[in-house]
PDB file of N, CA and C in Angstrom:
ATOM      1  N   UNK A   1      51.103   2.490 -32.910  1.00  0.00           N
ATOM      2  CA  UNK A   1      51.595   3.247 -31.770  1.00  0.00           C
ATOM      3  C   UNK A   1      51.820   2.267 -30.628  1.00  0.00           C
ATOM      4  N   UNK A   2      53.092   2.120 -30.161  1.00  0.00           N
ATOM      5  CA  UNK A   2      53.202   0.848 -29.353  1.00  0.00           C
ATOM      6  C   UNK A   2      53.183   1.887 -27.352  1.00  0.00           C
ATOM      7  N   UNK A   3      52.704   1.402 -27.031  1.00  0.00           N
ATOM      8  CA  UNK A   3      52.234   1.901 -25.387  1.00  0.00           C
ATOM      9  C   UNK A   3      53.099   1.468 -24.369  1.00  0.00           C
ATOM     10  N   UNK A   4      53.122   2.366 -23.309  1.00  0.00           N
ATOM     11  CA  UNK A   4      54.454   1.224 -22.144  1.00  0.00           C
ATOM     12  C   UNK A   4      53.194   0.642 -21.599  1.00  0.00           C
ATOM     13  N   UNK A   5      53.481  -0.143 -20.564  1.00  0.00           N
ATOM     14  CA  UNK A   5      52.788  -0.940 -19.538  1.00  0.00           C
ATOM     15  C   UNK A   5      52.085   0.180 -18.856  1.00  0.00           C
ATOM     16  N   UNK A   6      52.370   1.323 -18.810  1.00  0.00           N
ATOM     17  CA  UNK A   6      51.530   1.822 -17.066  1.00  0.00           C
ATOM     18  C   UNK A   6      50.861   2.501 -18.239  1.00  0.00           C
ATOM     19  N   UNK A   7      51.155   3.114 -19.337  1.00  0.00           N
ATOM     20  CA  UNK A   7      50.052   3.924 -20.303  1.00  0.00           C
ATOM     21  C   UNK A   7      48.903   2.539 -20.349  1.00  0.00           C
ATOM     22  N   UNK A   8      49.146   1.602 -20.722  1.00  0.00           N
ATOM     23  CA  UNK A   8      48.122   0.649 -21.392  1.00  0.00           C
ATOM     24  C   UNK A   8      47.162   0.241 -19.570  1.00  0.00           C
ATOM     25  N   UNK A   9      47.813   0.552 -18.612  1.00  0.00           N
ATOM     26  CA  UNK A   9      46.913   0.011 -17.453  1.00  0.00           C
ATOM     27  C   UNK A   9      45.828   0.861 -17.175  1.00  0.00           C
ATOM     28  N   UNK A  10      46.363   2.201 -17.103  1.00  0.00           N
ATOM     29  CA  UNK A  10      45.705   3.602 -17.110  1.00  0.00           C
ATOM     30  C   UNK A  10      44.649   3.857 -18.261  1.00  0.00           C
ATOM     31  N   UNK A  11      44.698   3.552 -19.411  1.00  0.00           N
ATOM     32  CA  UNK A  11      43.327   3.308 -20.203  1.00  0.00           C
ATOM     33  C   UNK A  11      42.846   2.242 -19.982  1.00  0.00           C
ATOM     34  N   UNK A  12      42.979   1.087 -19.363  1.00  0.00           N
ATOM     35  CA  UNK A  12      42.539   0.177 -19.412  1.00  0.00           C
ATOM     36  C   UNK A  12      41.704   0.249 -18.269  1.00  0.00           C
ATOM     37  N   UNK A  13      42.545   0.848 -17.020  1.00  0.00           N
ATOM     38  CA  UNK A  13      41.399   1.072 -15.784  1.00  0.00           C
ATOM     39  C   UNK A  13      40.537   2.675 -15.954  1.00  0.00           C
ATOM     40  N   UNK A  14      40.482   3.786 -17.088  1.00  0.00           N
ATOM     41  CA  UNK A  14      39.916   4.245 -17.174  1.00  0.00           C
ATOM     42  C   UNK A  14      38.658   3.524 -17.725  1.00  0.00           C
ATOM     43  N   UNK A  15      38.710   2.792 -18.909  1.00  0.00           N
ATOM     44  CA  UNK A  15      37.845   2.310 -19.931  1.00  0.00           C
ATOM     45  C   UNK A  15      37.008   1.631 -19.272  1.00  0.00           C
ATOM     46  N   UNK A  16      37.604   0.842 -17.903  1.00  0.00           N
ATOM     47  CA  UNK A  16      36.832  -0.288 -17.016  1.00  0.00           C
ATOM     48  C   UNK A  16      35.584   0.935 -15.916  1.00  0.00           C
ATOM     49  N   UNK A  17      36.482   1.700 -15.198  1.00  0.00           N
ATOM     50  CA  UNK A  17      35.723   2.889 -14.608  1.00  0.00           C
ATOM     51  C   UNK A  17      34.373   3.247 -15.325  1.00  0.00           C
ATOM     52  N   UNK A  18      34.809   3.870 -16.726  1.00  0.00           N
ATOM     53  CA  UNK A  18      33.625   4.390 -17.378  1.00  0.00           C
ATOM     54  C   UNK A  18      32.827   3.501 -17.546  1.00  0.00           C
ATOM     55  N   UNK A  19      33.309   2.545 -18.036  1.00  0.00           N
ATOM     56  CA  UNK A  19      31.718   1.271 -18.087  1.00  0.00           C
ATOM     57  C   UNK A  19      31.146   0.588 -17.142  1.00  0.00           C
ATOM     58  N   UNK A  20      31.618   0.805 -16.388  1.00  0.00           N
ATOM     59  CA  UNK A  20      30.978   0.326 -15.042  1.00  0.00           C
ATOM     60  C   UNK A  20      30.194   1.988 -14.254  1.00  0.00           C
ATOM     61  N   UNK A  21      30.412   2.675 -14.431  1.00  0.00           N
ATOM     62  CA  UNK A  21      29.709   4.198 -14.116  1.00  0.00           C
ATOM     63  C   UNK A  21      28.549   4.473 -15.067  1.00  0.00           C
ATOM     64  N   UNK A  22      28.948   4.025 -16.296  1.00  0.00           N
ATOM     65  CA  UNK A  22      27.707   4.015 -17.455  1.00  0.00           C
ATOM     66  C   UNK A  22      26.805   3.095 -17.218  1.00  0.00           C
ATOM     67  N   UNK A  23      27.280   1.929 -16.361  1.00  0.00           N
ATOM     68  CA  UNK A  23      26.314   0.628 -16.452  1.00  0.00           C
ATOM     69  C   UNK A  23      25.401   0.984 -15.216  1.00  0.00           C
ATOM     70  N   UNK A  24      26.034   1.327 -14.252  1.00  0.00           N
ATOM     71  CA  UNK A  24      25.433   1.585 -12.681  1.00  0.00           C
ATOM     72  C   UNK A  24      24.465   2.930 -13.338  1.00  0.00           C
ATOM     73  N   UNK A  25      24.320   3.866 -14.022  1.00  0.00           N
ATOM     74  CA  UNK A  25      23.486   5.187 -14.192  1.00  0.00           C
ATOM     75  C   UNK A  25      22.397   4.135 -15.258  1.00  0.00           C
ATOM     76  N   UNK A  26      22.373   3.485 -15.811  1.00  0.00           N
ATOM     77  CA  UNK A  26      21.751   2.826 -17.029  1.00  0.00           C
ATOM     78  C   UNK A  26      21.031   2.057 -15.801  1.00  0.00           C
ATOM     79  N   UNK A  27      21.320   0.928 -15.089  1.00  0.00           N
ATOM     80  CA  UNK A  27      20.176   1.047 -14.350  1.00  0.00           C
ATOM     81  C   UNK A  27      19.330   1.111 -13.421  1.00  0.00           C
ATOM     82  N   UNK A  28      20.276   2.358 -13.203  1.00  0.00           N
ATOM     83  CA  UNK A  28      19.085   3.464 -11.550  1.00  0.00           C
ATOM     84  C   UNK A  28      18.232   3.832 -12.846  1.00  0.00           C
ATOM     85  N   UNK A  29      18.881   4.297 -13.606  1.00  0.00           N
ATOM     86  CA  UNK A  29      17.745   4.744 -15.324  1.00  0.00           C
ATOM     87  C   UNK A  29      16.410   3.835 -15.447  1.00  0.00           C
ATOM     88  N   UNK A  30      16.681   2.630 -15.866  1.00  0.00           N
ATOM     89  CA  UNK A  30      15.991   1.483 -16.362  1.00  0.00           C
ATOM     90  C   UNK A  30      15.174   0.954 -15.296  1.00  0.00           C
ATOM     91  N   UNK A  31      15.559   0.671 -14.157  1.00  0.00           N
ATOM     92  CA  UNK A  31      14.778  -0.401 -13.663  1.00  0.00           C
ATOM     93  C   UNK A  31      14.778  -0.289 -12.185  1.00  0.00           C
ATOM     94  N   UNK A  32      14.827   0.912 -11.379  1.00  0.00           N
ATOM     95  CA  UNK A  32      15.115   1.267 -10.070  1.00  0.00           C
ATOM     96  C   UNK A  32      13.766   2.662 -10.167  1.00  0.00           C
ATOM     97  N   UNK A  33      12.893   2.217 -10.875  1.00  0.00           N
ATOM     98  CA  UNK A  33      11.799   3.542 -10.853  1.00  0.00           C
ATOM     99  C   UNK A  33      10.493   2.914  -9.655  1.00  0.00           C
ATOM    100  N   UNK A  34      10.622   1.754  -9.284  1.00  0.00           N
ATOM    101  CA  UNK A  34       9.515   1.495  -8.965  1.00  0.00           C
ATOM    102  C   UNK A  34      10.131   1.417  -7.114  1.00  0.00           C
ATOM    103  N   UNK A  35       8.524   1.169  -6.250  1.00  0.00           N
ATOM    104  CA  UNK A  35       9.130   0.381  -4.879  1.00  0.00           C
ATOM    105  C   UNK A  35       9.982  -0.448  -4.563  1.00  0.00           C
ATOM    106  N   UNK A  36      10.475  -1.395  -5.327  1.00  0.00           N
ATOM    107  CA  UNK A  36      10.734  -2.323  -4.831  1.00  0.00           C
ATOM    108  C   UNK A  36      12.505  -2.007  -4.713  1.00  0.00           C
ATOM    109  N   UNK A  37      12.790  -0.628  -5.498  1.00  0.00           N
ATOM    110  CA  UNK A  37      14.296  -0.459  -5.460  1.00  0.00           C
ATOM    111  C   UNK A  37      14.204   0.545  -4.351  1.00  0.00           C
ATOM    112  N   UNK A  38      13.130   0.490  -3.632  1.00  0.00           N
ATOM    113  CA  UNK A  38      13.748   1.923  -2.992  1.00  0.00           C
ATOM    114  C   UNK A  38      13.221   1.351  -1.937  1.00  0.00           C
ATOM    115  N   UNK A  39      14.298   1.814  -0.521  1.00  0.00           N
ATOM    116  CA  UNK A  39      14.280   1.067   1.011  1.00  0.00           C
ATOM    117  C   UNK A  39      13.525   1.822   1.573  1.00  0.00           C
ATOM    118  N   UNK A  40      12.123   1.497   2.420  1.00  0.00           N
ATOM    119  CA  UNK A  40      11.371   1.643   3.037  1.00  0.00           C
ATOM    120  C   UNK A  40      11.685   1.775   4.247  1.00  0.00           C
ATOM    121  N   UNK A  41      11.479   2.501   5.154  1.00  0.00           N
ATOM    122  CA  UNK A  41      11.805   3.578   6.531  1.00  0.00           C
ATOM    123  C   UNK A  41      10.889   2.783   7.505  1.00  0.00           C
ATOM    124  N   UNK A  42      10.048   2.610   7.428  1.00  0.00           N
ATOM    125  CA  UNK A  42       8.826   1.723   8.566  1.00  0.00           C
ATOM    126  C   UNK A  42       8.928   0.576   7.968  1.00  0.00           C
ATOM    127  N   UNK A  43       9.465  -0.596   8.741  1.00  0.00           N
ATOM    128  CA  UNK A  43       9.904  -2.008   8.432  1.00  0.00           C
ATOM    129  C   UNK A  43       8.840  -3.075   8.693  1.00  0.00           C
ATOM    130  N   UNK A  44       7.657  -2.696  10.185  1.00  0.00           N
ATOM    131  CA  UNK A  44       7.001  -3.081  10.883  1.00  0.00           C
ATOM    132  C   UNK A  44       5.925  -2.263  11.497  1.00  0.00           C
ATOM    133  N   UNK A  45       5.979  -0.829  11.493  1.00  0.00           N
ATOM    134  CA  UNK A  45       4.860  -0.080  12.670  1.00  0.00           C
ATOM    135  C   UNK A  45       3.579  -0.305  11.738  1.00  0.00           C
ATOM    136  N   UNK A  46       2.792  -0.801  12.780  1.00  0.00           N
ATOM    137  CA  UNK A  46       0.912  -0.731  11.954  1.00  0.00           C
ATOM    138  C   UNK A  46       1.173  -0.361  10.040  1.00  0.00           C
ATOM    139  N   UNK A  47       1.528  -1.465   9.714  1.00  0.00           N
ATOM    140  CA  UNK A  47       1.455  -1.668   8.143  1.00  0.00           C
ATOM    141  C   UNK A  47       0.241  -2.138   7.657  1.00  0.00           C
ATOM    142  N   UNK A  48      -0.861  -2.151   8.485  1.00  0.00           N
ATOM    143  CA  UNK A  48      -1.985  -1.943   7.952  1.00  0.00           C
ATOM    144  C   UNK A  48      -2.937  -0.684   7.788  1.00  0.00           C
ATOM    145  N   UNK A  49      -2.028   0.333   7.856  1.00  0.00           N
ATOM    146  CA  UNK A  49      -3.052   1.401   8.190  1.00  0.00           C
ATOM    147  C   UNK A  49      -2.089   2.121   6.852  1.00  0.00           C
ATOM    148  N   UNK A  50      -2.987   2.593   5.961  1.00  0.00           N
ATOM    149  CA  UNK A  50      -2.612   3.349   4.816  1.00  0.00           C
ATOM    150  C   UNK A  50      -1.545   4.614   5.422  1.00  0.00           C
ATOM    151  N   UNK A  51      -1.598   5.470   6.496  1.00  0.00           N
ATOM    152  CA  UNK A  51      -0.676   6.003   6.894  1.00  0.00           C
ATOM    153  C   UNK A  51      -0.464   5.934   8.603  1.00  0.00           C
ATOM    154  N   UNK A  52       1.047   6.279   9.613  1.00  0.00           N
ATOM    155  CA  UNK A  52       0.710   6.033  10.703  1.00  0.00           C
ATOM    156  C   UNK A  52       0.526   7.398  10.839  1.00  0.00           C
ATOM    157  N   UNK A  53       0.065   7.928  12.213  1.00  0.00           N
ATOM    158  CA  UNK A  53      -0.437   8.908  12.229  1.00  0.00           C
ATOM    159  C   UNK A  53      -0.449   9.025  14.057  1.00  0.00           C
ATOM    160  N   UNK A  54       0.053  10.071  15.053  1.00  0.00           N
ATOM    161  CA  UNK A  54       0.386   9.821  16.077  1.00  0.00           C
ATOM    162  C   UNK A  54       0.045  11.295  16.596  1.00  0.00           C
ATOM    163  N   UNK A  55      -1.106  11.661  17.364  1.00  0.00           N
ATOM    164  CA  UNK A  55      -1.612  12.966  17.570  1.00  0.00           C
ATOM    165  C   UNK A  55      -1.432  12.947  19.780  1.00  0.00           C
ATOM    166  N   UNK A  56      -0.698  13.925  19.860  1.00  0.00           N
ATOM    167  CA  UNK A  56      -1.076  13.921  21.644  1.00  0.00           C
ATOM    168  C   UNK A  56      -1.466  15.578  22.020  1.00  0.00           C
ATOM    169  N   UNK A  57      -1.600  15.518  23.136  1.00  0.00           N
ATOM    170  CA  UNK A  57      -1.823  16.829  23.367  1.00  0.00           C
ATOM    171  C   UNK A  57      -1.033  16.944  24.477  1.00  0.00           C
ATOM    172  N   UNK A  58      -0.458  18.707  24.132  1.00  0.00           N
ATOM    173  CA  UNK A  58       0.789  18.994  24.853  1.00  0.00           C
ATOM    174  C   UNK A  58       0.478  18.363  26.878  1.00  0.00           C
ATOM    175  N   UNK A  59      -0.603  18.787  27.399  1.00  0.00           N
ATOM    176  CA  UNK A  59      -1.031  18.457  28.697  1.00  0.00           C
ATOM    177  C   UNK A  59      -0.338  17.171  29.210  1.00  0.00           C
ATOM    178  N   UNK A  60      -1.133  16.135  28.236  1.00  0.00           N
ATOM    179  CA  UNK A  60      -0.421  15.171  28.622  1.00  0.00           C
ATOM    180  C   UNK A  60       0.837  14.577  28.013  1.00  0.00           C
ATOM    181  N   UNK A  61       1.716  15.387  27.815  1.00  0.00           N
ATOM    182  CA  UNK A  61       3.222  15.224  27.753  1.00  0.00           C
ATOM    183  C   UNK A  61       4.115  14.707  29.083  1.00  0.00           C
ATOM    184  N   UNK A  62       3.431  15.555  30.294  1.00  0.00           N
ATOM    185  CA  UNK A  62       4.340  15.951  31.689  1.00  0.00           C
ATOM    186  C   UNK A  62       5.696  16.916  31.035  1.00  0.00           C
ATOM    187  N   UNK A  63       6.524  16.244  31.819  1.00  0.00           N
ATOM    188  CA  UNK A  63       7.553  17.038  31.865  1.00  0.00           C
ATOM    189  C   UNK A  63       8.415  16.666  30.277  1.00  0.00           C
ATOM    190  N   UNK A  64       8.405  15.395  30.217  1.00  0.00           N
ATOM    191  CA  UNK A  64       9.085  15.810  28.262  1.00  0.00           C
ATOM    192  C   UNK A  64       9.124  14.449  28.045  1.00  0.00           C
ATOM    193  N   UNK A  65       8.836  13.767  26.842  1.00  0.00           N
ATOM    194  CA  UNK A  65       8.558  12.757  26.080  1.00  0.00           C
ATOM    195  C   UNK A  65       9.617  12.805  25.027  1.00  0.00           C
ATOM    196  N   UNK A  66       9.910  11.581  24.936  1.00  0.00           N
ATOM    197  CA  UNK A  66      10.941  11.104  23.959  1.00  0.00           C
ATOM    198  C   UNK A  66      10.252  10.493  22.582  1.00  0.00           C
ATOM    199  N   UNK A  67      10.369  10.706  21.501  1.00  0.00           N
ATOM    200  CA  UNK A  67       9.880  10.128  20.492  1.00  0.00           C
ATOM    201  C   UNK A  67      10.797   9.592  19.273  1.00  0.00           C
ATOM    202  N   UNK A  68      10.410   8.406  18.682  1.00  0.00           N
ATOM    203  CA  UNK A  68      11.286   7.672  17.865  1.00  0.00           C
ATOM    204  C   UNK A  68      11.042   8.274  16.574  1.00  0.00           C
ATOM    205  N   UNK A  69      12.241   8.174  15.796  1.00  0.00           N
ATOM    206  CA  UNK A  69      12.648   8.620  14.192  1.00  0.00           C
ATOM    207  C   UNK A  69      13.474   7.863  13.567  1.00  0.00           C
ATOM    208  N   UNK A  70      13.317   6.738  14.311  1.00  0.00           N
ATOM    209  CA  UNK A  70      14.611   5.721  13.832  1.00  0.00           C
ATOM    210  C   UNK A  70      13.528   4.318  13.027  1.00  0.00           C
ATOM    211  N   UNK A  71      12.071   4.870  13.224  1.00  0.00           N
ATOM    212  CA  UNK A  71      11.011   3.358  13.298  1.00  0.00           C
ATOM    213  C   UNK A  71      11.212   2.267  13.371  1.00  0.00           C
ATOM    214  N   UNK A  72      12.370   2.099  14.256  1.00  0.00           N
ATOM    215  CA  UNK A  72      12.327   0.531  14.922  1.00  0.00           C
ATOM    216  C   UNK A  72      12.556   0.278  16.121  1.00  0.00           C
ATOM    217  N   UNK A  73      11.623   1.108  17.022  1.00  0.00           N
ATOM    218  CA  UNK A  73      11.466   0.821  18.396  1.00  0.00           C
ATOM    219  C   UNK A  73       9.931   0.244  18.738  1.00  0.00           C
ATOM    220  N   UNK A  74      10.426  -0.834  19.036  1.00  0.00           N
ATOM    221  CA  UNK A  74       9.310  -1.637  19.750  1.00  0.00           C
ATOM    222  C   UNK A  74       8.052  -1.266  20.676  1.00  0.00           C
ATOM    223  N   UNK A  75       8.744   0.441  21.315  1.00  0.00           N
ATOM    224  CA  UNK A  75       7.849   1.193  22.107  1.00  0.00           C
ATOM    225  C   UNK A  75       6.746   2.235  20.991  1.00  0.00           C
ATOM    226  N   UNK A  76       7.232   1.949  19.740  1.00  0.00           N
ATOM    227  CA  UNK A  76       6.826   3.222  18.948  1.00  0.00           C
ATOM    228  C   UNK A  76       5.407   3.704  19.313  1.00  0.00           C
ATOM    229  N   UNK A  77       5.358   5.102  19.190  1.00  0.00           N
ATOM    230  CA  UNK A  77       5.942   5.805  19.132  1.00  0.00           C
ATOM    231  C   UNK A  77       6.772   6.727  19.810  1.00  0.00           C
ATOM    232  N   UNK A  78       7.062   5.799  21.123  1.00  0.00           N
ATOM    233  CA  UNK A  78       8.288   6.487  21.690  1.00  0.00           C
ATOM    234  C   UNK A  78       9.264   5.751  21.287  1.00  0.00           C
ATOM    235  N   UNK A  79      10.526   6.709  22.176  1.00  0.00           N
ATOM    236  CA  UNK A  79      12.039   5.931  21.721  1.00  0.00           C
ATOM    237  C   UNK A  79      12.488   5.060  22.340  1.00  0.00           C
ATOM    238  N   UNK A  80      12.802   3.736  22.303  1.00  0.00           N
ATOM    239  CA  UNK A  80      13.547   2.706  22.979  1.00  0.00           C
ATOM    240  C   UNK A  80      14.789   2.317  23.064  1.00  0.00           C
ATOM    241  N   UNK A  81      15.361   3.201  22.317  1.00  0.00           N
ATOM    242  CA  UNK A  81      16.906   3.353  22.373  1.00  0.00           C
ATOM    243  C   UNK A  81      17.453   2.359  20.826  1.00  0.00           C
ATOM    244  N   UNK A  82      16.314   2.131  20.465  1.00  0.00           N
ATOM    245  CA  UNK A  82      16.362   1.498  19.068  1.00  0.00           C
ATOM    246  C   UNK A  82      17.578   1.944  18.180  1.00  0.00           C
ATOM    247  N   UNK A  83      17.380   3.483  17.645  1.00  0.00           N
ATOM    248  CA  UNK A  83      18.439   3.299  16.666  1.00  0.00           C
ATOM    249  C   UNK A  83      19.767   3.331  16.868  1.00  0.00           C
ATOM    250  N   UNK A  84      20.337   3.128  18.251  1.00  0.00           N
ATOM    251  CA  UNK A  84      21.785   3.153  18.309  1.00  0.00           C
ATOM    252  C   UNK A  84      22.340   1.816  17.614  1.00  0.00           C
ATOM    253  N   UNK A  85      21.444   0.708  17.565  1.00  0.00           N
ATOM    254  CA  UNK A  85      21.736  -0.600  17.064  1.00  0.00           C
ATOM    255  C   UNK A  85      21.453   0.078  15.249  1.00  0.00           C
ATOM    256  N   UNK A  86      20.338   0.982  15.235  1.00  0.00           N
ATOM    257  CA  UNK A  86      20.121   1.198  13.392  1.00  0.00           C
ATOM    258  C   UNK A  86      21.825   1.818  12.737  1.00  0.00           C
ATOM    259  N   UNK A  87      21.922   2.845  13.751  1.00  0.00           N
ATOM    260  CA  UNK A  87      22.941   3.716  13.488  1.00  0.00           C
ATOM    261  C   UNK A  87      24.147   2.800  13.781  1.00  0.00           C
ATOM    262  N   UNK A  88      24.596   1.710  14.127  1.00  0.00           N
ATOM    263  CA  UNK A  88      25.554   1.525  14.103  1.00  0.00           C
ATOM    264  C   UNK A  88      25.601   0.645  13.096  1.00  0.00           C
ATOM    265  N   UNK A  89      24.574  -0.582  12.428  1.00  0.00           N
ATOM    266  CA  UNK A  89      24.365  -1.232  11.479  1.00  0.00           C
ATOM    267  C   UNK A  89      24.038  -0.293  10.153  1.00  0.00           C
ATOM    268  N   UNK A  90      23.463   0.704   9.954  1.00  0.00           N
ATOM    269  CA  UNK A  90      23.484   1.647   8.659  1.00  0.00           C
ATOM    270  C   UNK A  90      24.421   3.264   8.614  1.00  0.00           C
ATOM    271  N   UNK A  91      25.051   2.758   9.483  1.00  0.00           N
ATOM    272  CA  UNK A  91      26.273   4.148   9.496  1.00  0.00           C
ATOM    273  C   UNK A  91      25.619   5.251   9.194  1.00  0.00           C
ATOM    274  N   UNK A  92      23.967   5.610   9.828  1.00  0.00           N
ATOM    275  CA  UNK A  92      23.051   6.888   9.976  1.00  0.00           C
ATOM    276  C   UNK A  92      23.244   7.421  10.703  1.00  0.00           C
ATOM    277  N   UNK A  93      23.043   8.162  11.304  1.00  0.00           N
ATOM    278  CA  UNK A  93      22.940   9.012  12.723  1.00  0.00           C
ATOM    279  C   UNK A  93      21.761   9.644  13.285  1.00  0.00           C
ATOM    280  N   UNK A  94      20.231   8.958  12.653  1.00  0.00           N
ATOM    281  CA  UNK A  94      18.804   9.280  13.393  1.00  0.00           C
ATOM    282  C   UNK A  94      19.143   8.819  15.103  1.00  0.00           C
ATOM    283  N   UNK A  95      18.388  10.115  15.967  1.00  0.00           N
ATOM    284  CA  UNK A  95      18.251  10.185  16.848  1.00  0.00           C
ATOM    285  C   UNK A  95      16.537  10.229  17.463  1.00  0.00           C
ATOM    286  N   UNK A  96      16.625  10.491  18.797  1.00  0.00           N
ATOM    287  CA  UNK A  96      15.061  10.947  18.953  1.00  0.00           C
ATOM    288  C   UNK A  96      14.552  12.399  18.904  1.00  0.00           C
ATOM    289  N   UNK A  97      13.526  12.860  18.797  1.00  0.00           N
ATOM    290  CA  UNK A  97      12.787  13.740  19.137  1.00  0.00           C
ATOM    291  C   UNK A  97      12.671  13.934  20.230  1.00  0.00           C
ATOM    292  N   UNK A  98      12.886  14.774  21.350  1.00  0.00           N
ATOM    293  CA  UNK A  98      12.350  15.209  22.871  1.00  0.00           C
ATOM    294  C   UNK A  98      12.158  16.504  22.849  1.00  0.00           C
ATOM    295  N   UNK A  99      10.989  16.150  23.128  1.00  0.00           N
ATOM    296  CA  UNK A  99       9.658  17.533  23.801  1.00  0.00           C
ATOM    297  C   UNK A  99       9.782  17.692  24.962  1.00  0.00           C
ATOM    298  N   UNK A 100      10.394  18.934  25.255  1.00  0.00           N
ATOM    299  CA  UNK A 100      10.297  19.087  27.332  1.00  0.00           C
ATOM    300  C   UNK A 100       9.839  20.244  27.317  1.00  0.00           C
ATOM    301  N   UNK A 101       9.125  20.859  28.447  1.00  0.00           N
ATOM    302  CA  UNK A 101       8.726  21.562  29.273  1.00  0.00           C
ATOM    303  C   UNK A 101       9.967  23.001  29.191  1.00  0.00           C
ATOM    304  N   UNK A 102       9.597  23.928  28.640  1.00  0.00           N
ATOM    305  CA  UNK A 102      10.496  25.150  28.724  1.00  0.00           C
ATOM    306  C   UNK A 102      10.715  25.647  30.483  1.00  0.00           C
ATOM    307  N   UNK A 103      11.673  25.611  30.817  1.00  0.00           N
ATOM    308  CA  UNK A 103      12.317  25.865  32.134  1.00  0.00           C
ATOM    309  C   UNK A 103      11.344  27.377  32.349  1.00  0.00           C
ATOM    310  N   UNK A 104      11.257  27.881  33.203  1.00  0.00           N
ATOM    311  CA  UNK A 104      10.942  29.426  33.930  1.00  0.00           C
ATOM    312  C   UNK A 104      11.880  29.842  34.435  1.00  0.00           C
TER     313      UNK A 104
END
């Protein structure tokens, strides 16, 4: 069965597609089960403490506190304006947390 040129490119870039889609699932499969494939969210905050852990009480809030979700502000655990540099280097869009004072 003799093929034109654009039939033979078209299986040829299907055949390439599929094995490269089979190869990439084979190994998130194989060898992406452990830590070391998977990106860690706290880069730096107190990595010595089995978990961080950040308790206040509403009183001393004042009027409204900003808090980080981006974990790479230097102020942590408030916000330092950190992830606009995350979000523009990982095309995310984490913002902060702010707690204010319900108006009357």
């Amino acid at each position: 069965i003799s093929m034109t040129p654009l039939v033979q490119w078209v299986a040829t870039a299907a055949l390439t597609f599929g094995a490269a889609a089979a190869g990439y699932l084979a190994y998130k499969a194989l060898f992406c089960k452990d830590k070391c494939c998977k990106s860690m969210v706290n880069v730096d905050v107190q990595k010595d403490n089995p978990k961080v852990v950040h308790a206040f009480d509403m009183e001393d809030l004042g009027d409204k506190a900003v808090y980080c979700r981006c974990w790479r502000s230097k102020k942590f655990p408030f916000c330092d304006g950190a992830h606009t540099k995350h979000n523009e280097e990982t095309g995310d869009n984490v913002g902060p947390l702010i707690i204010k004072k319900k108006e009357s």
